[in-house]
PDB file of N, CA and C in Angstrom:
ATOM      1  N   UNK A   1     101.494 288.772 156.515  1.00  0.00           N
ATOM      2  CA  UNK A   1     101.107 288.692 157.899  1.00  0.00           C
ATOM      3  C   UNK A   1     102.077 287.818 158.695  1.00  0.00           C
ATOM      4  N   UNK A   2     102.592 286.670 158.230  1.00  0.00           N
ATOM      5  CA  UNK A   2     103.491 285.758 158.782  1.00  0.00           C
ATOM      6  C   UNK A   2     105.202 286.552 158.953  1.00  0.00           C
ATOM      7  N   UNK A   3     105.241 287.516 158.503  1.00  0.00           N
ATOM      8  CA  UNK A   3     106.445 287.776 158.589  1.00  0.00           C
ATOM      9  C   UNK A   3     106.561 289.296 159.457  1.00  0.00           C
ATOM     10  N   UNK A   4     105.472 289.761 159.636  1.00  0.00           N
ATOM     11  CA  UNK A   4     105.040 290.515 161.220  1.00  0.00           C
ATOM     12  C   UNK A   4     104.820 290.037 162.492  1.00  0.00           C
ATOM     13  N   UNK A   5     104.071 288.461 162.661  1.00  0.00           N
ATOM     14  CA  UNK A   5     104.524 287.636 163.586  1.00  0.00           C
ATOM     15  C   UNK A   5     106.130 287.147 163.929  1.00  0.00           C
ATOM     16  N   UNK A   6     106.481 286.752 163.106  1.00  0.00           N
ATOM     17  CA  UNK A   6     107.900 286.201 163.081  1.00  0.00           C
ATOM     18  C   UNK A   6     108.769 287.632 163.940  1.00  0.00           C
ATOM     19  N   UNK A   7     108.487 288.570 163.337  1.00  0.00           N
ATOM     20  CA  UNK A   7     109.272 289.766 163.830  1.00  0.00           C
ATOM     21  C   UNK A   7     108.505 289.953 165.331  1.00  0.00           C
ATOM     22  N   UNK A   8     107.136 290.191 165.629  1.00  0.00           N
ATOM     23  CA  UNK A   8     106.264 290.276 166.900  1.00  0.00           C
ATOM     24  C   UNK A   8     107.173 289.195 168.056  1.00  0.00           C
ATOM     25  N   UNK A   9     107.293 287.824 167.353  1.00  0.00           N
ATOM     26  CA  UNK A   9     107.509 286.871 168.699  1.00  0.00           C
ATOM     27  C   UNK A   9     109.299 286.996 168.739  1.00  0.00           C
ATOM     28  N   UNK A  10     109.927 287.351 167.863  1.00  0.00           N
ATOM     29  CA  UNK A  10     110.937 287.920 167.798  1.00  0.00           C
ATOM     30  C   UNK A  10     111.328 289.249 169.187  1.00  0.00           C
ATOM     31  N   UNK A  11     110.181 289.974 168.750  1.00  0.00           N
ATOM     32  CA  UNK A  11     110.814 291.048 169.656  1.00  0.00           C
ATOM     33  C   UNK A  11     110.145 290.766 171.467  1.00  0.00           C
ATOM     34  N   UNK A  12     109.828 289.886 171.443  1.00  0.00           N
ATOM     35  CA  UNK A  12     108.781 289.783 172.906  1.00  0.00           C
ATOM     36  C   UNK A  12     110.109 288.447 173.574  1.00  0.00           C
ATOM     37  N   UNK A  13     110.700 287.770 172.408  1.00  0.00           N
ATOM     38  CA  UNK A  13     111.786 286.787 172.908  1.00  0.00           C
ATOM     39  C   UNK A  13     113.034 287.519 173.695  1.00  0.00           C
ATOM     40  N   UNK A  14     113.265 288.471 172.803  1.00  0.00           N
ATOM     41  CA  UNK A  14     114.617 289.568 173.118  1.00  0.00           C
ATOM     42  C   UNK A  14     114.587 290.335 174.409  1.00  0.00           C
ATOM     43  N   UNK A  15     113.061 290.637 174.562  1.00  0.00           N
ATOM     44  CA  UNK A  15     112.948 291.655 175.818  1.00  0.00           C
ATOM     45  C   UNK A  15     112.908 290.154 176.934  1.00  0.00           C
ATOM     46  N   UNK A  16     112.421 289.106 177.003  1.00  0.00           N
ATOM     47  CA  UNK A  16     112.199 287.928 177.988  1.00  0.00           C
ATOM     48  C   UNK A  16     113.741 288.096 178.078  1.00  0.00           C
ATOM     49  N   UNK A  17     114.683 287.913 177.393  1.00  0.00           N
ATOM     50  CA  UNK A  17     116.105 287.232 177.582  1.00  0.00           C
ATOM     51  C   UNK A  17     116.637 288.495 177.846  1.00  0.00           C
ATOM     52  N   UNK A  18     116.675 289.912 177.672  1.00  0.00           N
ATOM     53  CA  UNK A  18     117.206 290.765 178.327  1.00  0.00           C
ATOM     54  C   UNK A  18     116.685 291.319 179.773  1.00  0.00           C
ATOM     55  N   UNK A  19     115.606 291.058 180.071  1.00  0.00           N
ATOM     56  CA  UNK A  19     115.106 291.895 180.967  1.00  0.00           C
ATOM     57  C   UNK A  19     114.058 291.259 181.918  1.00  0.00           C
ATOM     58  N   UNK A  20     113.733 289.894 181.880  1.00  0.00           N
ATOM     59  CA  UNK A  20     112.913 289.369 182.472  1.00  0.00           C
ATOM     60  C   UNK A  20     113.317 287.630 183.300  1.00  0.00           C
ATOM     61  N   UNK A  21     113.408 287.792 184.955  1.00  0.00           N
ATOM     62  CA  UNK A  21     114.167 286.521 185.226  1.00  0.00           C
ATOM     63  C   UNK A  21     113.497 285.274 185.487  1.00  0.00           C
ATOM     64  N   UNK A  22     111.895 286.035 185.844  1.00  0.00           N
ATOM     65  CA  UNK A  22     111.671 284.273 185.888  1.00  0.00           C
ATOM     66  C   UNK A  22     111.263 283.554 183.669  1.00  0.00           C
ATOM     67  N   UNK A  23     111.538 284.485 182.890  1.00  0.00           N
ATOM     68  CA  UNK A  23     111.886 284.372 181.986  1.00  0.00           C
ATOM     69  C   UNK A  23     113.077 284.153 180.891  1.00  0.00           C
ATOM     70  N   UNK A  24     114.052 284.480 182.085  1.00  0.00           N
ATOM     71  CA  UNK A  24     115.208 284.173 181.602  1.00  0.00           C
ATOM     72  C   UNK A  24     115.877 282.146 182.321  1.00  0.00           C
ATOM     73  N   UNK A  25     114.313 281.664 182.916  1.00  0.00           N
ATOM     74  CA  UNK A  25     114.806 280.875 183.614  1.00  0.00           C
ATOM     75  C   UNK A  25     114.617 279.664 182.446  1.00  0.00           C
ATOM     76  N   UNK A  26     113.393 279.900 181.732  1.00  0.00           N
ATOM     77  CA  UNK A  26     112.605 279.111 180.403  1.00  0.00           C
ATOM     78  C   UNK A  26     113.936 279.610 179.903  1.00  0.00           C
ATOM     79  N   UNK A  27     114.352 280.354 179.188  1.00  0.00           N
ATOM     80  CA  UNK A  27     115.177 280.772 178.182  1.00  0.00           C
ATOM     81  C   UNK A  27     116.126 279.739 178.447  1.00  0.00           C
ATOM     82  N   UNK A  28     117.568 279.703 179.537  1.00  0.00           N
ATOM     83  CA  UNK A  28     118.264 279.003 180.061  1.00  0.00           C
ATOM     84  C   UNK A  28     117.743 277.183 179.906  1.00  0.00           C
ATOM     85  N   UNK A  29     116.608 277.341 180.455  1.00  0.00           N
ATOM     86  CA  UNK A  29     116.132 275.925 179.774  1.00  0.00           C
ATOM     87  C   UNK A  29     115.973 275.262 178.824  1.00  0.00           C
ATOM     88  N   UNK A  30     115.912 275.985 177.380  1.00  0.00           N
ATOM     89  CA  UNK A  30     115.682 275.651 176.678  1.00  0.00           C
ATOM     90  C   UNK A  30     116.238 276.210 175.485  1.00  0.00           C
ATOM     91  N   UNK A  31     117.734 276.293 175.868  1.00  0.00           N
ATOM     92  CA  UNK A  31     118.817 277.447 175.317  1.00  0.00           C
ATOM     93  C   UNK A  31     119.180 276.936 173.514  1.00  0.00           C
ATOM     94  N   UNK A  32     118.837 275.389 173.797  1.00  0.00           N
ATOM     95  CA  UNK A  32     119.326 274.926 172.629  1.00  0.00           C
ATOM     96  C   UNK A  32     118.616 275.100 171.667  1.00  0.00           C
ATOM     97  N   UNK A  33     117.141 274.847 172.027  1.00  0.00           N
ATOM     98  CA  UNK A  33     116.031 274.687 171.064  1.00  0.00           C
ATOM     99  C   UNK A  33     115.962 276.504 170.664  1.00  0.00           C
ATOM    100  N   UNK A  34     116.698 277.250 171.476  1.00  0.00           N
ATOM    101  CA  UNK A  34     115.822 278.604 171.067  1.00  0.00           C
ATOM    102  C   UNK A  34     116.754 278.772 169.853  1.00  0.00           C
ATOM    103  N   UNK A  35     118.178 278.829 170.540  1.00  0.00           N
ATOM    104  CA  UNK A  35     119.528 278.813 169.557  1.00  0.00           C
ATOM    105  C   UNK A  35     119.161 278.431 168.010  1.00  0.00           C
ATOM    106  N   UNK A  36     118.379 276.980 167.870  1.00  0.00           N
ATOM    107  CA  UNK A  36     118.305 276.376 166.719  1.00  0.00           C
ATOM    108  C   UNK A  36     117.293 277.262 165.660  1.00  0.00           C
ATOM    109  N   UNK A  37     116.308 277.577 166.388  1.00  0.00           N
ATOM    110  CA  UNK A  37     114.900 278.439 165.527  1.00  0.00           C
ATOM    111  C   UNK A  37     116.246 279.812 165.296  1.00  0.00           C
ATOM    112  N   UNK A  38     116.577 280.481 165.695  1.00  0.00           N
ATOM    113  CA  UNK A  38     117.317 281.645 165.999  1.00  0.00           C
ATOM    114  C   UNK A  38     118.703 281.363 164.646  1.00  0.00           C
ATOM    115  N   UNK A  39     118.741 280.467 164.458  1.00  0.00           N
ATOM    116  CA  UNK A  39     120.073 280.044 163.451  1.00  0.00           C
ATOM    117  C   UNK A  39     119.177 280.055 162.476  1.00  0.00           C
ATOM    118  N   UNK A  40     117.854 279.446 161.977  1.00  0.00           N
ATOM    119  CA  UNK A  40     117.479 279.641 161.181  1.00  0.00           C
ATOM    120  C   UNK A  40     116.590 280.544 160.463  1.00  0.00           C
ATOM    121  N   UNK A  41     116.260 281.562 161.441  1.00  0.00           N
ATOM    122  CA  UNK A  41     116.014 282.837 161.376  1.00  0.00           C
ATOM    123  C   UNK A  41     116.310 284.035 160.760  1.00  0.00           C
ATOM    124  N   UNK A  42     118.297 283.703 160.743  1.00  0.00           N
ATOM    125  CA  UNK A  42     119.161 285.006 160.700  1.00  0.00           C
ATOM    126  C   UNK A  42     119.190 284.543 159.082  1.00  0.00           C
ATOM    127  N   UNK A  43     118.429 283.570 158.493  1.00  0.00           N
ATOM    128  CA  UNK A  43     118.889 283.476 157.118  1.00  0.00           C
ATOM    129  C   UNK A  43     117.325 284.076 155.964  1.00  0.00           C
ATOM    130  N   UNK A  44     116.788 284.481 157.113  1.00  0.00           N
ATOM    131  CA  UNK A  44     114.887 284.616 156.998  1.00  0.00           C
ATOM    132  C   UNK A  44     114.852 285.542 155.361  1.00  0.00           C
ATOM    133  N   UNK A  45     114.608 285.379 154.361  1.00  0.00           N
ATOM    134  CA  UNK A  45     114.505 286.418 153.335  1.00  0.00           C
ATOM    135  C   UNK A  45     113.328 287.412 153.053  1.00  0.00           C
ATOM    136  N   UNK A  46     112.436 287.122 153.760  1.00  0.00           N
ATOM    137  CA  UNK A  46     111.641 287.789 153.664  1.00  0.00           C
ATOM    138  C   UNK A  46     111.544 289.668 154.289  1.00  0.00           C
ATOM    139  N   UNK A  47     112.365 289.501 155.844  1.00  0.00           N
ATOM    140  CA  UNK A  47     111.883 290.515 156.209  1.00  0.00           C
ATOM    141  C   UNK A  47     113.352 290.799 156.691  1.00  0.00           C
ATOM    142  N   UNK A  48     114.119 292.140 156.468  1.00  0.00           N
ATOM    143  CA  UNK A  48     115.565 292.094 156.921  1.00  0.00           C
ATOM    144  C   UNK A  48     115.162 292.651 158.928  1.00  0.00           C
ATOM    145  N   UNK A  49     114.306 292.895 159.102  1.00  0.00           N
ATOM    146  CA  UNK A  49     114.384 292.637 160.897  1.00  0.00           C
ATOM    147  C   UNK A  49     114.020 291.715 161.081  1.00  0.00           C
ATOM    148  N   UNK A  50     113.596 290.648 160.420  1.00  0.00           N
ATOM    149  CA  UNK A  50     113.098 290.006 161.270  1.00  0.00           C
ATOM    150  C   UNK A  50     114.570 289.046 161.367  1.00  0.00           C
ATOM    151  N   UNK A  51     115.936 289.135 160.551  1.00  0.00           N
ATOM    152  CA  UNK A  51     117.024 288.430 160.719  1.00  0.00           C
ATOM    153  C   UNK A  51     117.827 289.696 161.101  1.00  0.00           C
ATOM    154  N   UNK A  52     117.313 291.002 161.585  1.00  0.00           N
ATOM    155  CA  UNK A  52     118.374 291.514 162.643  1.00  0.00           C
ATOM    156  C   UNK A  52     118.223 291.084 163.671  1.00  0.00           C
ATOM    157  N   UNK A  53     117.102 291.041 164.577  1.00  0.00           N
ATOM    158  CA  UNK A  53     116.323 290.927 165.807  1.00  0.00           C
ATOM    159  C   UNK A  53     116.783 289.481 165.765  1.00  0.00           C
ATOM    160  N   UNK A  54     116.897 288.702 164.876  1.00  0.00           N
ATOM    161  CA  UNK A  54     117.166 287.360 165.392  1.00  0.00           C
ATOM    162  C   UNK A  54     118.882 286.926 165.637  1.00  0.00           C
ATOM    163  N   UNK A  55     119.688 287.774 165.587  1.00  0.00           N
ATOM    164  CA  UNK A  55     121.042 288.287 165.509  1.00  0.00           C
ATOM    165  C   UNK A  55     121.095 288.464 166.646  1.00  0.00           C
ATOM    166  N   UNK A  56     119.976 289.750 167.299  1.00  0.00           N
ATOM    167  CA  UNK A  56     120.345 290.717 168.535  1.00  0.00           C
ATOM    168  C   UNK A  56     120.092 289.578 169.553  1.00  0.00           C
ATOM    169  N   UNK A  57     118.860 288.805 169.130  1.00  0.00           N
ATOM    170  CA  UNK A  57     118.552 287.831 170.252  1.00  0.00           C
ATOM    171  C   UNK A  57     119.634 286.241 170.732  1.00  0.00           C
ATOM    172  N   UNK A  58     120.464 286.226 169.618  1.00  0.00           N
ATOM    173  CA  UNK A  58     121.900 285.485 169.573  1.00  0.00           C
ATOM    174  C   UNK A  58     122.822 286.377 170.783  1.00  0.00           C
ATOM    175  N   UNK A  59     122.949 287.403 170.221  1.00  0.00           N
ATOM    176  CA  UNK A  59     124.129 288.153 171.134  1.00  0.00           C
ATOM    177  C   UNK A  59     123.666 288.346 172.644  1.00  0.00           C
ATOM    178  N   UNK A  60     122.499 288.366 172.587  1.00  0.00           N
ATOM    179  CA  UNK A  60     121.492 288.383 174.342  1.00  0.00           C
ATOM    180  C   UNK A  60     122.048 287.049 174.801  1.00  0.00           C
ATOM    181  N   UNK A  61     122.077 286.013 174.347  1.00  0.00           N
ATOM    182  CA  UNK A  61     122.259 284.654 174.083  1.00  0.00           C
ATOM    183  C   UNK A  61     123.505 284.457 174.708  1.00  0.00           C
ATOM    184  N   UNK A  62     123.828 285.356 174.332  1.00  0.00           N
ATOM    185  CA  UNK A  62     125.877 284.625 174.362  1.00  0.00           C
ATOM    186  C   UNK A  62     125.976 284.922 175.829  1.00  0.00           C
ATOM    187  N   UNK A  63     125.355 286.126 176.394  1.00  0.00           N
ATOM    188  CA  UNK A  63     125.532 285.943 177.827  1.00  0.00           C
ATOM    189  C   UNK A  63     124.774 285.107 179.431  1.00  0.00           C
ATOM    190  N   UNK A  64     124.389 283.998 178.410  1.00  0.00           N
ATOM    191  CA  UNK A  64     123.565 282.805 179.326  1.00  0.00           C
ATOM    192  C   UNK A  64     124.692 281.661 179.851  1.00  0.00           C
ATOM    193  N   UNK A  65     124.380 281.383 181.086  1.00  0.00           N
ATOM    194  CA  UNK A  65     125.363 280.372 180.957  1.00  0.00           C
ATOM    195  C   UNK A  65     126.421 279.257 180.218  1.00  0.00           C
ATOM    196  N   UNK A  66     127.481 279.959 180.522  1.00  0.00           N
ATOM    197  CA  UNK A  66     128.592 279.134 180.005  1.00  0.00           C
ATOM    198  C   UNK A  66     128.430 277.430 179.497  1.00  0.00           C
ATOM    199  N   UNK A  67     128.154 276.902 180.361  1.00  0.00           N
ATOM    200  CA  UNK A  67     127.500 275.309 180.119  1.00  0.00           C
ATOM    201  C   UNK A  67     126.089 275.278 179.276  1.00  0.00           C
ATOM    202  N   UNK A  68     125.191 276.318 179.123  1.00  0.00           N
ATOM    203  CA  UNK A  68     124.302 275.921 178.290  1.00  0.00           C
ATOM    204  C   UNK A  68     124.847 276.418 177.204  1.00  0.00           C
ATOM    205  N   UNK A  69     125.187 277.570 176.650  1.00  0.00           N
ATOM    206  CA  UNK A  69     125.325 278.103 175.465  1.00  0.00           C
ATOM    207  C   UNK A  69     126.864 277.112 174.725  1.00  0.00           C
ATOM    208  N   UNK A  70     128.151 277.076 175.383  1.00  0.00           N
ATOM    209  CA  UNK A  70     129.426 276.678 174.906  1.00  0.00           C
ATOM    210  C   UNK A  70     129.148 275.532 173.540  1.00  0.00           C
ATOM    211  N   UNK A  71     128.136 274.517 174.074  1.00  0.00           N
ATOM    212  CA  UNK A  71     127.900 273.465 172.806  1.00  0.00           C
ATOM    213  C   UNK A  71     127.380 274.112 171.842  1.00  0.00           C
ATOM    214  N   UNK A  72     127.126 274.824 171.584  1.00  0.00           N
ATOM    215  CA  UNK A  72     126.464 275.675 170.237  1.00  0.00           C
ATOM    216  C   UNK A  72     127.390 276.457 169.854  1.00  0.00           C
ATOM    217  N   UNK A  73     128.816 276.865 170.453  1.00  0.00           N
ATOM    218  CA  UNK A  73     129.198 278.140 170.138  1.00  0.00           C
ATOM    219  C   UNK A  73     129.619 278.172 168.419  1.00  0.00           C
ATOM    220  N   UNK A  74     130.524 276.583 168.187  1.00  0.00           N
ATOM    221  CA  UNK A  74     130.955 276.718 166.649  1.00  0.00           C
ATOM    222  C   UNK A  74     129.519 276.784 165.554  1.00  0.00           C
ATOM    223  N   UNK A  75     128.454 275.994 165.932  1.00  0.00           N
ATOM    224  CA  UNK A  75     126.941 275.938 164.977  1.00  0.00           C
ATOM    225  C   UNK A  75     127.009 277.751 164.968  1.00  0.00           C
ATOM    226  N   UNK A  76     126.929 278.287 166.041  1.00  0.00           N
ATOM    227  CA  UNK A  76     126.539 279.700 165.955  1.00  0.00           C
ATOM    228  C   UNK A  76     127.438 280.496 165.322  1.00  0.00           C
ATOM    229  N   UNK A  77     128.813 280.485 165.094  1.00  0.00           N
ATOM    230  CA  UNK A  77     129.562 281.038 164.246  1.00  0.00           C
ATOM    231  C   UNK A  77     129.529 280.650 163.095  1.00  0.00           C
ATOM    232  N   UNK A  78     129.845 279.592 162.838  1.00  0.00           N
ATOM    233  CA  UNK A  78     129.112 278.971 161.329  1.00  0.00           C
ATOM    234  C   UNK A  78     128.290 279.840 160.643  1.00  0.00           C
ATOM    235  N   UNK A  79     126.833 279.630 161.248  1.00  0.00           N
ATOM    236  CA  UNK A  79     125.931 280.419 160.794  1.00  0.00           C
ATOM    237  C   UNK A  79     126.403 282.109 160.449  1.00  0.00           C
ATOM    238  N   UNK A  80     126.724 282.205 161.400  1.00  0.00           N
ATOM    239  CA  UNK A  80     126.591 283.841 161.291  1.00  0.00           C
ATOM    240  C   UNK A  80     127.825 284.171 160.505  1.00  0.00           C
ATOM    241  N   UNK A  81     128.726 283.538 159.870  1.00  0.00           N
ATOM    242  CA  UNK A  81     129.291 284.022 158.978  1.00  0.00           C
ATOM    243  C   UNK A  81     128.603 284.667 157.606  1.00  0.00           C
ATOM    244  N   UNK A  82     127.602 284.057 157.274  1.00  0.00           N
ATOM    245  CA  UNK A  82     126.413 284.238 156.073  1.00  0.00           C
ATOM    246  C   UNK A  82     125.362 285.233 156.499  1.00  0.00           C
ATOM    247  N   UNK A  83     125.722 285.407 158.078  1.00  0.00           N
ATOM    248  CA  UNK A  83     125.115 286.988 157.883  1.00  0.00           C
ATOM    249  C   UNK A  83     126.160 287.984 157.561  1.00  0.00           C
ATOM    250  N   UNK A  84     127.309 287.865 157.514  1.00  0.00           N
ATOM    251  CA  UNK A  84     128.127 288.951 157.338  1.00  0.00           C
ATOM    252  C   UNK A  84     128.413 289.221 155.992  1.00  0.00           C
ATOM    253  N   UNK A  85     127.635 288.511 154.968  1.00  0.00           N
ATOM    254  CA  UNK A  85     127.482 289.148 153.865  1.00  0.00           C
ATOM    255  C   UNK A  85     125.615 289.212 153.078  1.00  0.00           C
ATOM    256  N   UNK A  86     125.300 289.734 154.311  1.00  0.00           N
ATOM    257  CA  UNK A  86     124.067 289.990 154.068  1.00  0.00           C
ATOM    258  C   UNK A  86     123.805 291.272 152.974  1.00  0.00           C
ATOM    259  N   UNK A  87     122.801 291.497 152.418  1.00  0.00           N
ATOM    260  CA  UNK A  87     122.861 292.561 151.561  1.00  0.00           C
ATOM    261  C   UNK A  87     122.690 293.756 152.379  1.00  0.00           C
ATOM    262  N   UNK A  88     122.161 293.890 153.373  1.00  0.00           N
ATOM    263  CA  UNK A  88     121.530 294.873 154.270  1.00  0.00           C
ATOM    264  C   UNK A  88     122.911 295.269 155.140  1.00  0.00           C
ATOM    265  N   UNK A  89     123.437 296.721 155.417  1.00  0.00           N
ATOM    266  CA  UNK A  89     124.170 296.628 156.183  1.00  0.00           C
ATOM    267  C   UNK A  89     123.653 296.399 157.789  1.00  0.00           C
ATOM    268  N   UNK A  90     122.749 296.772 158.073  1.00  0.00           N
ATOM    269  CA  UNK A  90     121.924 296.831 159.469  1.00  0.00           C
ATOM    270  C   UNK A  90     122.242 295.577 159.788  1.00  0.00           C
ATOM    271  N   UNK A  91     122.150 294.300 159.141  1.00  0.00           N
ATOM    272  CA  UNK A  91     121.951 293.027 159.606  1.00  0.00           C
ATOM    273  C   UNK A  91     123.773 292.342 159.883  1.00  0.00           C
ATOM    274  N   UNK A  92     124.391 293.272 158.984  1.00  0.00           N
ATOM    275  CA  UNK A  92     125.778 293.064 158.681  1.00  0.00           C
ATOM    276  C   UNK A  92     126.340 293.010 159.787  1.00  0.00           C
ATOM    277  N   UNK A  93     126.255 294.716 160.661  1.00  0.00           N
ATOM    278  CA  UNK A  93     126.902 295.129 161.322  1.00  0.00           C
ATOM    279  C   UNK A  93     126.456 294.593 162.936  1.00  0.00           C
ATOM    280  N   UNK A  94     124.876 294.174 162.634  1.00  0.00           N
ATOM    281  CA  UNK A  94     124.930 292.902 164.048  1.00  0.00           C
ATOM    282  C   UNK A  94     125.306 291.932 164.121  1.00  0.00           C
ATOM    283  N   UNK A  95     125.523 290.979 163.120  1.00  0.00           N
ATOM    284  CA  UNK A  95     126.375 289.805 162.803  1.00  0.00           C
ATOM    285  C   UNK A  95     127.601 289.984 163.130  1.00  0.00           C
ATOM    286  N   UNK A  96     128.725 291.542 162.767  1.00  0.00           N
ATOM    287  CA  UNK A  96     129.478 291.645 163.656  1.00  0.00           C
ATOM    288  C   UNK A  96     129.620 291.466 164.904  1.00  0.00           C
ATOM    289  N   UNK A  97     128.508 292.125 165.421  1.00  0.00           N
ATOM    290  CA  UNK A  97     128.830 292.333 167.066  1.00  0.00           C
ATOM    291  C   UNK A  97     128.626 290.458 167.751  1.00  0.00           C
ATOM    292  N   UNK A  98     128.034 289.774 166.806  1.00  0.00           N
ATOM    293  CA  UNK A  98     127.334 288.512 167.333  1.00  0.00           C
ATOM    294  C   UNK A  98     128.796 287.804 167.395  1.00  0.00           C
ATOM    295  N   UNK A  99     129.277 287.928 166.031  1.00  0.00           N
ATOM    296  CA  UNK A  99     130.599 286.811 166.001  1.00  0.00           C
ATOM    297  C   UNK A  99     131.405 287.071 167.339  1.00  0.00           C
ATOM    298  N   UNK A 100     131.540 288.463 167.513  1.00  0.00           N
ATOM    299  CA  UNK A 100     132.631 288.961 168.699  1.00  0.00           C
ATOM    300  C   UNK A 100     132.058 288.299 169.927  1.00  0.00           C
ATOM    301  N   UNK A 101     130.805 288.388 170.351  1.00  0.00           N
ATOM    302  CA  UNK A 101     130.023 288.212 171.355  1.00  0.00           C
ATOM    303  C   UNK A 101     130.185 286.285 171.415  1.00  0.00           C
ATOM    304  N   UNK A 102     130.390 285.614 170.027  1.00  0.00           N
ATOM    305  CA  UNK A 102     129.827 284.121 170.699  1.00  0.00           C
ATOM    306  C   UNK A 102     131.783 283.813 170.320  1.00  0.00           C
ATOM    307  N   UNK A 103     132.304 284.468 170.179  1.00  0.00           N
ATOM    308  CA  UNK A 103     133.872 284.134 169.448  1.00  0.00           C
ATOM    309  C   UNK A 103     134.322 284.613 170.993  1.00  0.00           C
ATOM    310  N   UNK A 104     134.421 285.317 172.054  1.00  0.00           N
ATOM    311  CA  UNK A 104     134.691 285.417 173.299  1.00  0.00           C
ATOM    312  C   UNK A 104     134.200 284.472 174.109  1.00  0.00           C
ATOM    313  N   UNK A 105     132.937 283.504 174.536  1.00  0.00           N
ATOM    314  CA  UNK A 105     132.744 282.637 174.851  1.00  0.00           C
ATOM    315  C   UNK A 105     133.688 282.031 175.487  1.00  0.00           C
ATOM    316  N   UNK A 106     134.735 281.654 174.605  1.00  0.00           N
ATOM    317  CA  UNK A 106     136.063 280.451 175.038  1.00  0.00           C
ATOM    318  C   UNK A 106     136.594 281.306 176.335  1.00  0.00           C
ATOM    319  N   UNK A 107     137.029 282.015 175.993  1.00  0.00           N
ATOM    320  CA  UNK A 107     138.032 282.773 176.779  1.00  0.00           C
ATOM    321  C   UNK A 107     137.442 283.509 178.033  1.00  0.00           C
ATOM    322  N   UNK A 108     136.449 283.714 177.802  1.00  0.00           N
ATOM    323  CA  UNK A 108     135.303 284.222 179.772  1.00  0.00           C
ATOM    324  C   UNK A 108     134.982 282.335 180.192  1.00  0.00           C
ATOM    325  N   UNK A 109     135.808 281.821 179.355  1.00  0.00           N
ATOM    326  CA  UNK A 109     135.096 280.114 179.939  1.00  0.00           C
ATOM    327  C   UNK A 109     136.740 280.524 181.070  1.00  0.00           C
ATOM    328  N   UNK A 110     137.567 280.603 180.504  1.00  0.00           N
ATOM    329  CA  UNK A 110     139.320 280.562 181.121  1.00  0.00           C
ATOM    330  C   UNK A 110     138.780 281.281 182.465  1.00  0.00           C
ATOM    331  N   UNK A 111     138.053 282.245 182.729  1.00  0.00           N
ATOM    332  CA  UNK A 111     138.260 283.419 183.933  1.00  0.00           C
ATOM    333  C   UNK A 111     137.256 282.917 184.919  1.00  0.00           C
ATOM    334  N   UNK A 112     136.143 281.961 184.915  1.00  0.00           N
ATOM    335  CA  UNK A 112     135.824 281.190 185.952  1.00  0.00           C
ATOM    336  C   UNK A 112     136.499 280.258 186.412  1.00  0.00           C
TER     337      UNK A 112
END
């Protein structure tokens, strides 16, 4: 049951940070603390969505402000190197897209 919640508040986080602004305003607020649950998520063994969804909700992530997200960017690559040898390819191939997504960071910092 705990690992259908985990995935439930998982997927209700992802849609707030993609698609919802006075929800994306909490999110922005509290970018660090989400970041941190979210790092320890993508290592979750129990359920392999519930450490994709926590991947997808990283890469939603990467496009929050520059000043909130930048201090996390190396913790967040770190991590997600150990998803890229996940057993699951599903989880693999979002860990790709995540590294690209928080590994650009620096460089959209240069174009403001």
């Amino acid at each position: 049951m705990e690992n259908d919640s985990n995935w439930e508040v998982l997927l209700w986080l992802l849609d707030i940070i993609v698609s919802s602004h006075l929800g994306q305003e909490a999110v922005v607020e509290n970018a660090y603390i989400i970041i941190n649950r979210l790092l320890v998520l993508i290592s979750y063994p129990h359920m392999m969505l519930v450490r994709e969804t926590a991947i997808q909700c990283l890469v939603a992530m990467s496009a929050l402000p520059h000043t909130r997200i930048y201090p996390m960017r190396s913790q967040v690559l770190r991590a997600i190197s150990n998803a890229l040898d996940d057993p699951k390819r599903a989880v693999r191939q979002e860990a790709v897209r995540c590294r690209q997504a928080w590994a650009t960071i620096a460089s959209r910092s240069l174009q403001y």
